[in-house]
N, C-alpha and C. Protein backbone atom coordinates (compact mmCIF):
# COMPACT_ATOMS: atom_id res chain seq x y z
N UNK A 1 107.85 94.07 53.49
CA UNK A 1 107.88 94.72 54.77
C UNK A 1 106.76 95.76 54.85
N UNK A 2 106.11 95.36 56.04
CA UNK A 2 104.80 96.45 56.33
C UNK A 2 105.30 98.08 56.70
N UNK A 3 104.77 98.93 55.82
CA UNK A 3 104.95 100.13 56.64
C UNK A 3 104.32 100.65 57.76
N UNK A 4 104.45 101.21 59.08
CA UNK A 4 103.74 101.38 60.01
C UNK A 4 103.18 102.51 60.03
N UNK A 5 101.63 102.90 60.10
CA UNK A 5 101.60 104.52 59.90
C UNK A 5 101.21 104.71 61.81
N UNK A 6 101.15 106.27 61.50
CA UNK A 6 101.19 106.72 62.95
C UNK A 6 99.80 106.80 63.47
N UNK A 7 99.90 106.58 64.71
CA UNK A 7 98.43 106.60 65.45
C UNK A 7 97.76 108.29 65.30
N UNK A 8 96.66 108.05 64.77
CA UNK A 8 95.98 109.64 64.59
C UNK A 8 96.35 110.65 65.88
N UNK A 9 96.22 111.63 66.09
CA UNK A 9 96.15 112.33 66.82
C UNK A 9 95.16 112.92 67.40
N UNK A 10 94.02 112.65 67.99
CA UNK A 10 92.95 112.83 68.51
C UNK A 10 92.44 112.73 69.81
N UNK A 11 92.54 113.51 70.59
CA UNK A 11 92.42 113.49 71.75
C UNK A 11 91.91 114.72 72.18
N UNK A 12 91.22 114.34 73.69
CA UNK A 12 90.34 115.91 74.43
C UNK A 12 89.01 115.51 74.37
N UNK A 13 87.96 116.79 74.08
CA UNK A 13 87.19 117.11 74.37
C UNK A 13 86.41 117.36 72.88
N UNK A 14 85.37 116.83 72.40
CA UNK A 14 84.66 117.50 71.02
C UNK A 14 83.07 117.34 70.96
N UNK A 15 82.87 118.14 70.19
CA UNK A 15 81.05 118.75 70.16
C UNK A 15 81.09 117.69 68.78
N UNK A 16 79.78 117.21 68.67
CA UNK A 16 78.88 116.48 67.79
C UNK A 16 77.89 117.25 66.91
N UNK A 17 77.85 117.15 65.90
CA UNK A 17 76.77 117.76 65.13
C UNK A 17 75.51 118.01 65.97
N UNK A 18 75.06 117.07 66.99
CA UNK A 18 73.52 117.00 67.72
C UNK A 18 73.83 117.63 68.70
N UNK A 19 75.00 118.38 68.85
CA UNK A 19 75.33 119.69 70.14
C UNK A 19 76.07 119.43 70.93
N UNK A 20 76.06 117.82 71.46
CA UNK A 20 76.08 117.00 72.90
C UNK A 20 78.04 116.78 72.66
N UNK A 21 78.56 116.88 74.15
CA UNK A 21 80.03 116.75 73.77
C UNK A 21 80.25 115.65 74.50
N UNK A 22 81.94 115.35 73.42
CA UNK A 22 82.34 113.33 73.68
C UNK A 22 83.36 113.75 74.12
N UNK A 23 83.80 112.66 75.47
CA UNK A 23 85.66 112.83 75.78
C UNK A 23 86.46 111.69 74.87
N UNK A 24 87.11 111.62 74.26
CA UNK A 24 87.95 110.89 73.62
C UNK A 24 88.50 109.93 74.67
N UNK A 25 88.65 108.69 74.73
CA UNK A 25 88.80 107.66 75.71
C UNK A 25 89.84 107.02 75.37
N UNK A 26 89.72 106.67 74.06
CA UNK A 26 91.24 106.39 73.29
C UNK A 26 90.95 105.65 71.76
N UNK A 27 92.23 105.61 70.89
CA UNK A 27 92.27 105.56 70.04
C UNK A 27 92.66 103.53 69.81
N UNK A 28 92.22 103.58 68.95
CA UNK A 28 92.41 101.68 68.45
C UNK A 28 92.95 101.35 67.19
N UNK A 29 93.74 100.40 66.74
CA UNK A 29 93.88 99.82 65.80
C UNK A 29 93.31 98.34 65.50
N UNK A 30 92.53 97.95 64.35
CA UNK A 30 92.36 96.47 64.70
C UNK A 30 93.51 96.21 63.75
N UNK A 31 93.81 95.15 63.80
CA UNK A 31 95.03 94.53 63.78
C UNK A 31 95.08 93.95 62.15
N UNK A 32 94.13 92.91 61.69
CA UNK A 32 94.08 92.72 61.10
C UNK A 32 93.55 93.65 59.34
N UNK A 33 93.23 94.77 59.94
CA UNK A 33 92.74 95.62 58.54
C UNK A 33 93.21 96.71 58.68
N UNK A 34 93.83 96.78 60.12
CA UNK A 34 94.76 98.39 60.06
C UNK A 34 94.05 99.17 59.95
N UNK A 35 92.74 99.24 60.38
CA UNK A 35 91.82 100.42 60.50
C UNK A 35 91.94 101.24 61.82
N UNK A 36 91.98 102.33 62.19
CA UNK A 36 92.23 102.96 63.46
C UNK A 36 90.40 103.32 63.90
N UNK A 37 90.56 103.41 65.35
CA UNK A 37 89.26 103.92 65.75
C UNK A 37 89.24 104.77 66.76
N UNK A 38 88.19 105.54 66.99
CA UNK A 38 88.28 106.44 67.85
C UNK A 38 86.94 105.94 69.07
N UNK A 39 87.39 105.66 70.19
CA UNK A 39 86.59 105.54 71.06
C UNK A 39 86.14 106.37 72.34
N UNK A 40 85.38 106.98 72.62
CA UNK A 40 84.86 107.94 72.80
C UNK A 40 83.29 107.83 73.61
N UNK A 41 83.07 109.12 75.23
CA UNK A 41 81.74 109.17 75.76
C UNK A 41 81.57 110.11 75.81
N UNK A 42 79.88 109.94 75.66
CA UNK A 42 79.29 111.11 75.95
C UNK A 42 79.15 111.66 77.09
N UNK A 43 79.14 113.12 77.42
CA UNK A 43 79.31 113.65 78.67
C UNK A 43 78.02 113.96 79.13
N UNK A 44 77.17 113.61 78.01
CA UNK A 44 75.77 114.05 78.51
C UNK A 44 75.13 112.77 79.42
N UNK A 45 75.09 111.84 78.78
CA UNK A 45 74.71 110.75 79.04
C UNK A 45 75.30 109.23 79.56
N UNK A 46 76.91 109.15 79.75
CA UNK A 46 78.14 108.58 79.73
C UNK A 46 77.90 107.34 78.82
N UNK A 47 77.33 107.25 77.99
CA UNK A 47 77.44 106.15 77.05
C UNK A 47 78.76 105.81 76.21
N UNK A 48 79.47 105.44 75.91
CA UNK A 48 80.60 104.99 74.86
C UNK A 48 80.29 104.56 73.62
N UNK A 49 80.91 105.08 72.87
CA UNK A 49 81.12 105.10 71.40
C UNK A 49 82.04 105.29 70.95
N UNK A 50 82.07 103.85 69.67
CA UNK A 50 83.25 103.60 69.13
C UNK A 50 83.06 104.23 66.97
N UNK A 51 83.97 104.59 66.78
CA UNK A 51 83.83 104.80 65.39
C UNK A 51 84.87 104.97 64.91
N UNK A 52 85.19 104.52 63.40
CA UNK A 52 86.21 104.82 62.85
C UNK A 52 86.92 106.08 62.52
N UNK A 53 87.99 105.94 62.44
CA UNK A 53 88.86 107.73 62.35
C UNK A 53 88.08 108.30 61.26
N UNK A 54 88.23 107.38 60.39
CA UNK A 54 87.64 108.46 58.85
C UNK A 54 85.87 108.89 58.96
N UNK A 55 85.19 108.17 59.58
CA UNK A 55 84.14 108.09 60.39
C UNK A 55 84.08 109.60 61.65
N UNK A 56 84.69 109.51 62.38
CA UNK A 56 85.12 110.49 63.22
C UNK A 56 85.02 111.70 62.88
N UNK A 57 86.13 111.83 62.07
CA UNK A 57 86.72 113.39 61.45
C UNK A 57 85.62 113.37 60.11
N UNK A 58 84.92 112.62 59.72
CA UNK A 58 84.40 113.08 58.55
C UNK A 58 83.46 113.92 58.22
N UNK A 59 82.85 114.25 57.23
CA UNK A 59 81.71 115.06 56.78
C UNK A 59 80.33 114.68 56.85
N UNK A 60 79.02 115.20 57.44
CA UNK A 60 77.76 114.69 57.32
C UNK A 60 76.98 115.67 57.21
N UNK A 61 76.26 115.73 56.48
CA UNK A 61 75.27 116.85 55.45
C UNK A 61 76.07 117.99 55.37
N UNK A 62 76.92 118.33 55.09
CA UNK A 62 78.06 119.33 54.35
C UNK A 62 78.74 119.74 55.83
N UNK A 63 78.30 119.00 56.78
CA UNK A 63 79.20 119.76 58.23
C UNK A 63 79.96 118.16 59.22
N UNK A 64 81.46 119.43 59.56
CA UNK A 64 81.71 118.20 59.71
C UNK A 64 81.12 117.42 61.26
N UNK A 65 81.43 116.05 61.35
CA UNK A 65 80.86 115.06 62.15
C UNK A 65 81.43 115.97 63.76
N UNK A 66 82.19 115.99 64.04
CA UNK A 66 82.98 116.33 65.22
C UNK A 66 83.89 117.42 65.24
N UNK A 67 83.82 118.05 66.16
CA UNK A 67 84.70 119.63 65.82
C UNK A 67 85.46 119.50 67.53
N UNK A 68 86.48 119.71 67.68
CA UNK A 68 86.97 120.20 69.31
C UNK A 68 86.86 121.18 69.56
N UNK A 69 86.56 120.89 71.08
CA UNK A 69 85.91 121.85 71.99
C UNK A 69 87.71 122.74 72.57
């Protein structure tokens, strides 16, 4: 029996290392690898972007990737 984990909690408004801020659009699971994602536009430019949670919340050159606004 599969355990189900819970959908991250991520939602609102967050600044990017490159300054520019994303609205959180919504969150994904793919199905088959149980990876969650965070999908997400820019407010500067309205482009969409998709990336993984651990991707998301993670670390890049000692700061982290995304901080909320």
């Amino acid at each position: 029996m599969k355990v189900k984990k819970s959908v991250p909690a991520i939602q609102g408004r967050y600044r990017h290392q490159n300054g520019y801020t994303y609205s959180v659009e919504g969150i994904y699971r793919e199905e088959d690898l149980g990876v969650w994602f965070v999908a997400h536009r820019g407010e500067h430019d309205g482009r969409r972007w998709v990336r993984s949670v651990k991707n998301f919340l993670g670390v890049k050159n000692g700061k982290p990737r995304f901080v909320p606004v």
